[in-house]
C-alpha atoms as a PDB file:
ATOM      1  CA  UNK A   1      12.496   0.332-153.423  1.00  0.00           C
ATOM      2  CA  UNK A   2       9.077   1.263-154.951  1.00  0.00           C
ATOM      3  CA  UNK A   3       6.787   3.578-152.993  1.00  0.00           C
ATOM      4  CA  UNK A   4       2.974   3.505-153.465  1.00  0.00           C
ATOM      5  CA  UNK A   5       1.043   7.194-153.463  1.00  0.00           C
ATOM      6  CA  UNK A   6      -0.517   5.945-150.655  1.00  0.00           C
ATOM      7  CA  UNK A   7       2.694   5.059-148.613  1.00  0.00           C
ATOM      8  CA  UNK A   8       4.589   8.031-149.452  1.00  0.00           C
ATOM      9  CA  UNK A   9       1.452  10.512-148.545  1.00  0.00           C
ATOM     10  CA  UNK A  10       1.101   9.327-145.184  1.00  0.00           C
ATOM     11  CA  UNK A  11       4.796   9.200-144.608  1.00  0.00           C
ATOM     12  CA  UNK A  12       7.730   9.158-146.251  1.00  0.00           C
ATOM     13  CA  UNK A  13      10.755   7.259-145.418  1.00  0.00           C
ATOM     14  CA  UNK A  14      13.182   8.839-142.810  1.00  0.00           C
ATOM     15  CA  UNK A  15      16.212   8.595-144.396  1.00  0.00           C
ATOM     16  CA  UNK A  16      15.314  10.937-146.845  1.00  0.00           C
ATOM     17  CA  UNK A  17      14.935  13.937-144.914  1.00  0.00           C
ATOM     18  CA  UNK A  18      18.142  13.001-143.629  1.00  0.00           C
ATOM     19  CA  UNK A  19      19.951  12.717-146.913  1.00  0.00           C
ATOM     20  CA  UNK A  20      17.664  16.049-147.233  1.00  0.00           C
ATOM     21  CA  UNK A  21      19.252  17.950-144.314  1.00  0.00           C
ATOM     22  CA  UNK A  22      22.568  16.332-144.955  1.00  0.00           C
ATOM     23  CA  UNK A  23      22.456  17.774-148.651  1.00  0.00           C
ATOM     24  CA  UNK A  24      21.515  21.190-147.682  1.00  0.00           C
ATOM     25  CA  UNK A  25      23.968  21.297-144.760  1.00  0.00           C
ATOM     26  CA  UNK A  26      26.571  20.212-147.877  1.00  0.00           C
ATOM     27  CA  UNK A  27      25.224  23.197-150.002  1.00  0.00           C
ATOM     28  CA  UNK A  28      26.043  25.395-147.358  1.00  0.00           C
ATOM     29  CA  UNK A  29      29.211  24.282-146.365  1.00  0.00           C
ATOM     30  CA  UNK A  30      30.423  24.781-150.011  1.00  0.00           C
ATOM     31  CA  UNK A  31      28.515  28.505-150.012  1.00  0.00           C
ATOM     32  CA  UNK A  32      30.275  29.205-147.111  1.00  0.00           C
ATOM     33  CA  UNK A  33      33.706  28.107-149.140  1.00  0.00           C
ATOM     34  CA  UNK A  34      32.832  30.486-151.521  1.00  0.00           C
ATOM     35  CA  UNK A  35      34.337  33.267-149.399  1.00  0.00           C
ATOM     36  CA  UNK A  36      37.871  32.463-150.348  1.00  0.00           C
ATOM     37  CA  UNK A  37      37.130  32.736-154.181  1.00  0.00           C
ATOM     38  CA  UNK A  38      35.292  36.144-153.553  1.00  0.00           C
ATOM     39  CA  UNK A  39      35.943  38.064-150.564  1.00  0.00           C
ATOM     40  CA  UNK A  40      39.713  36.962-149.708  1.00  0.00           C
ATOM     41  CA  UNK A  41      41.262  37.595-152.998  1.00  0.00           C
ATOM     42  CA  UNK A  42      40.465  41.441-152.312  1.00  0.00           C
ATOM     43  CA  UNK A  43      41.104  41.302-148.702  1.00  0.00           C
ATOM     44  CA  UNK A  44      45.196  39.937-149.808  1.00  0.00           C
ATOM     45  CA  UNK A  45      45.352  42.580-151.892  1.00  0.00           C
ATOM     46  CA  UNK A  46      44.282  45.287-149.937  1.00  0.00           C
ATOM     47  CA  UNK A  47      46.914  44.332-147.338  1.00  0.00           C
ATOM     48  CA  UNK A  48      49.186  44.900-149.918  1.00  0.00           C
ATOM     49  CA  UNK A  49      50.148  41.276-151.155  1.00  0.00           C
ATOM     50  CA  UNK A  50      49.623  39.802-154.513  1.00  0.00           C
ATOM     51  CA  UNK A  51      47.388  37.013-156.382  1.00  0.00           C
ATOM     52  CA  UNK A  52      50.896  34.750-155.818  1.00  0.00           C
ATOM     53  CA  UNK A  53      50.220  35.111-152.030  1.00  0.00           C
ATOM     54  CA  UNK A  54      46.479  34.166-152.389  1.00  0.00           C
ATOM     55  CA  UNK A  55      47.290  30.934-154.191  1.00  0.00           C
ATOM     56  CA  UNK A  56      49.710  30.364-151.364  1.00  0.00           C
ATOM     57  CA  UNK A  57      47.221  30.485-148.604  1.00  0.00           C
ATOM     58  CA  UNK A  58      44.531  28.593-150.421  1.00  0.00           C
ATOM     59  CA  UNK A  59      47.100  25.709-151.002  1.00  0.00           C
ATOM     60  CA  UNK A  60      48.411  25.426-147.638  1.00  0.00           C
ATOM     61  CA  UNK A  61      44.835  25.271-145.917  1.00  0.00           C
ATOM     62  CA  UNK A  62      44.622  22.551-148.721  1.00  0.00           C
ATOM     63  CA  UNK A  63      47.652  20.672-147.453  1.00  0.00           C
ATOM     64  CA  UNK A  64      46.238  21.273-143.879  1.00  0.00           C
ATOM     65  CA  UNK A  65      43.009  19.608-144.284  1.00  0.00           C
ATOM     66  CA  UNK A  66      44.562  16.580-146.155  1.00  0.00           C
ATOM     67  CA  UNK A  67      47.239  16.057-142.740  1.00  0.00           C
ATOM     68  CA  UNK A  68      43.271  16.433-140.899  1.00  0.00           C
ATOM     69  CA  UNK A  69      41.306  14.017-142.557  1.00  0.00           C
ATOM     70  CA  UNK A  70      42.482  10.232-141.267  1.00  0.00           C
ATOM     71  CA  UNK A  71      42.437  11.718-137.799  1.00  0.00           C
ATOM     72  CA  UNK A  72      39.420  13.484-138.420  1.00  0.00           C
ATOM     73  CA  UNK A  73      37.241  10.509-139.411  1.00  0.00           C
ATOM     74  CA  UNK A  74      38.474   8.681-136.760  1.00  0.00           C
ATOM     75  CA  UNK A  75      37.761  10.934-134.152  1.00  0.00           C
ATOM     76  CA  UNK A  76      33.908  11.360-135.693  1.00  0.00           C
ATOM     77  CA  UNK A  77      33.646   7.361-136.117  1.00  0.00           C
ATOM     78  CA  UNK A  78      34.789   7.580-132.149  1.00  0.00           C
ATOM     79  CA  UNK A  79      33.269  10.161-130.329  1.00  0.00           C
ATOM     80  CA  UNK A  80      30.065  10.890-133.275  1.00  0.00           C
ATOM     81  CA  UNK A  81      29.646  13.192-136.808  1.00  0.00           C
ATOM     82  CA  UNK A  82      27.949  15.595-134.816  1.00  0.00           C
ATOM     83  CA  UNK A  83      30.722  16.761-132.411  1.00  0.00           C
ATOM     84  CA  UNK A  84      32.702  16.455-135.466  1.00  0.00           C
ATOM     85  CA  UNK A  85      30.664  18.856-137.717  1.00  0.00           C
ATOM     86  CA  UNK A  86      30.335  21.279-134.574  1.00  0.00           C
ATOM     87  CA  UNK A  87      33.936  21.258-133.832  1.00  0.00           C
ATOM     88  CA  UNK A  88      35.205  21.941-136.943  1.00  0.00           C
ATOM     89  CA  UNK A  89      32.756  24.560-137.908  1.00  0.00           C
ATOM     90  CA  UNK A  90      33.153  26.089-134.586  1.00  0.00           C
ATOM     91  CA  UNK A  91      36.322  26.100-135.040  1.00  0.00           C
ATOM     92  CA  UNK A  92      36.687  27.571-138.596  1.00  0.00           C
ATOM     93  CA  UNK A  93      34.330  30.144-138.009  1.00  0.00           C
ATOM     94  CA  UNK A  94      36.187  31.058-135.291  1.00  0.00           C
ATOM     95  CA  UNK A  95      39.997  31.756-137.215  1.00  0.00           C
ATOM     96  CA  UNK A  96      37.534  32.938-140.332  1.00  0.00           C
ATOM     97  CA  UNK A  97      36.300  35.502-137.422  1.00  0.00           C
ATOM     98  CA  UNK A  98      39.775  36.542-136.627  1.00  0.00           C
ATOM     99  CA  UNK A  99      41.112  37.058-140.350  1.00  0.00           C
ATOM    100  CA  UNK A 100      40.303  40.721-140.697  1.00  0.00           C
ATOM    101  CA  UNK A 101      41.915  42.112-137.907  1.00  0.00           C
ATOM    102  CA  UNK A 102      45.484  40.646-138.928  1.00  0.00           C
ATOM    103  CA  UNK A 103      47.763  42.829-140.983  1.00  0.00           C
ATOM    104  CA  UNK A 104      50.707  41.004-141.028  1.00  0.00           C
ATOM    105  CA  UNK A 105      50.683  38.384-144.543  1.00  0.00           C
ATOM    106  CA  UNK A 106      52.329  35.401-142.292  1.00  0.00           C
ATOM    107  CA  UNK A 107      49.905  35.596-139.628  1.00  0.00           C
ATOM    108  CA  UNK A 108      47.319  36.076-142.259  1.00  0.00           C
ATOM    109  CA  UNK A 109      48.826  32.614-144.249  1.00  0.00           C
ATOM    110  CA  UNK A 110      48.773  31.153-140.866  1.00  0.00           C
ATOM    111  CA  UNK A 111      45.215  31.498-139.522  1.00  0.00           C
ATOM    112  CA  UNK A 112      43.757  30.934-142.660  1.00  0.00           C
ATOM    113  CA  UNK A 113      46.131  27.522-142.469  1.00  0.00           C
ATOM    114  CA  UNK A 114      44.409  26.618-140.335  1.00  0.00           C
ATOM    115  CA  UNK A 115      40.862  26.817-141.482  1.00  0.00           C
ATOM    116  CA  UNK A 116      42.267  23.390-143.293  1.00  0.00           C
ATOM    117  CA  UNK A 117      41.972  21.916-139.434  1.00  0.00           C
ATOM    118  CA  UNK A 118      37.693  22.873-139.753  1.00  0.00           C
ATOM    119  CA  UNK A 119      37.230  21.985-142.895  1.00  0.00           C
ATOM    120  CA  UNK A 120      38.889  18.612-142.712  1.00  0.00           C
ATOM    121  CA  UNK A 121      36.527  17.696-139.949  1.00  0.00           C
ATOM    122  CA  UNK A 122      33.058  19.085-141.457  1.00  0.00           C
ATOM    123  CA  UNK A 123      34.148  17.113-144.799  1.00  0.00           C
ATOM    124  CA  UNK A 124      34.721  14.055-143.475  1.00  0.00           C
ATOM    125  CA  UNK A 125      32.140  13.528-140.903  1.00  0.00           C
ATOM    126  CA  UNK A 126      29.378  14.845-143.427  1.00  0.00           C
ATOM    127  CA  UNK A 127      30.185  12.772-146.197  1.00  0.00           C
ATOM    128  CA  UNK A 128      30.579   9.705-144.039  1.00  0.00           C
ATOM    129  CA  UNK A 129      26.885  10.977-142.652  1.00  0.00           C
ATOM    130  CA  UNK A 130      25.518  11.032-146.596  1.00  0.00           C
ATOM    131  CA  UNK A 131      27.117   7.872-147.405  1.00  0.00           C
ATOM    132  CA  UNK A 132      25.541   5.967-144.508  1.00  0.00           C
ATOM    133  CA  UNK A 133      22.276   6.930-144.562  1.00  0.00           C
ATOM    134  CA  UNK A 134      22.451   6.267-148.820  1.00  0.00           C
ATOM    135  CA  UNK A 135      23.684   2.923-147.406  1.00  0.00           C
ATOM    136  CA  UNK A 136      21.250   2.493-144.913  1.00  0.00           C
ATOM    137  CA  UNK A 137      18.239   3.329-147.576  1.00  0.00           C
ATOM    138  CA  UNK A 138      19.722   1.193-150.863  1.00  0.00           C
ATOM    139  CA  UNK A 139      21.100  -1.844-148.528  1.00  0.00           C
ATOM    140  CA  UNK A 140      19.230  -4.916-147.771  1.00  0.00           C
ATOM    141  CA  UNK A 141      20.757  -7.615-146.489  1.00  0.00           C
ATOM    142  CA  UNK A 142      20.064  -9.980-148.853  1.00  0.00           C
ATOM    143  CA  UNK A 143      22.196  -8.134-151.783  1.00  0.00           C
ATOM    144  CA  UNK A 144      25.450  -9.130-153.044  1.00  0.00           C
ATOM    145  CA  UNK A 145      27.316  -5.768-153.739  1.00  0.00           C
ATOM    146  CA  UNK A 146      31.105  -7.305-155.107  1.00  0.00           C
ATOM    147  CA  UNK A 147      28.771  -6.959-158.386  1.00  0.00           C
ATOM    148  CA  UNK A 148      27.819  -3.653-158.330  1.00  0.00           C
ATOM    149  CA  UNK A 149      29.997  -1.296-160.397  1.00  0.00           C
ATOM    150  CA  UNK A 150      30.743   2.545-159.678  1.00  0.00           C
ATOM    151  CA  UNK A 151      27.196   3.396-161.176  1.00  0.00           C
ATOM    152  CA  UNK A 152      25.159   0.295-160.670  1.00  0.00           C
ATOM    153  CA  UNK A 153      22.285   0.502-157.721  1.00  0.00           C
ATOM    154  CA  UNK A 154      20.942  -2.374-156.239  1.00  0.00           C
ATOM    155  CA  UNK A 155      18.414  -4.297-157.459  1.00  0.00           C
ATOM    156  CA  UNK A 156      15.049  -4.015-155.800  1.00  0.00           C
END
């Protein structure tokens, strides 16, 4: 799809602003991640557990979000990827609130457990939001797409 000067002075498409907002909701999703490479390395060891312990936790929030996703994405497709984004950051934020004031390394491996539930349902209800508005801006009906190949685009 070709866009003029004109056209795209006056007003650009809509989808991009939300592949835009989508992107940058992404980007902060993964800078939010970045507190289990930083902070929660330091916070197992000052509770007096070791880097084993770490990996442990990380892995089972991992295993977690897998068991999430399938029921995840169907409950976004069902009841919308909004309630679906909130839910899950709500409730991630919420454990992720709750982490410092446990001392104990098994209710520490379990909360953060269950950070998996949160992030399964951001990941899969944003992604399936990027995907369809990418969709919704390449697709036209008119194009055959059992031709296009993992990094083909449609022909305009």
């Amino acid at each position: 799809m070709e866009y003029t000067s004109e056209e795209f002075d006056t007003e650009p498409p809509s989808n991009v602003f939300k592949i835009a907002y989508l992107s940058t909701l992404e980007a902060l999703t993964r800078l939010s991640n970045s507190f289990e490479v930083i902070v929660l390395p330091l916070f197992v060891l000052a509770i007096g557990s070791d880097e084993a312990f770490y990996g442990l936790m990380v892995a089972m929030a991992g295993y977690v979000q897998s068991a999430v996703l399938f029921p995840a994405g169907a409950f976004s497709d069902k009841k919308g990827r909004g309630i679906a984004i909130l839910f899950g950051g709500l409730f991630s934020g919420s454990i992720l609130f709750l982490l410092p004031f446990t001392t104990n390394t098994i209710t520490l491996l379990f909360l953060f457990s269950l950070t998996g539930i949160g992030a399964g349902f951001r990941l899969s209800s944003v992604r399936a939001l990027i995907a369809e508005c990418q969709i919704r801006t390449l697709w036209k009906p008119q194009q055959n797409f059992s031709r296009l190949t993992l990094f083909d685009f449609p022909d305009e």
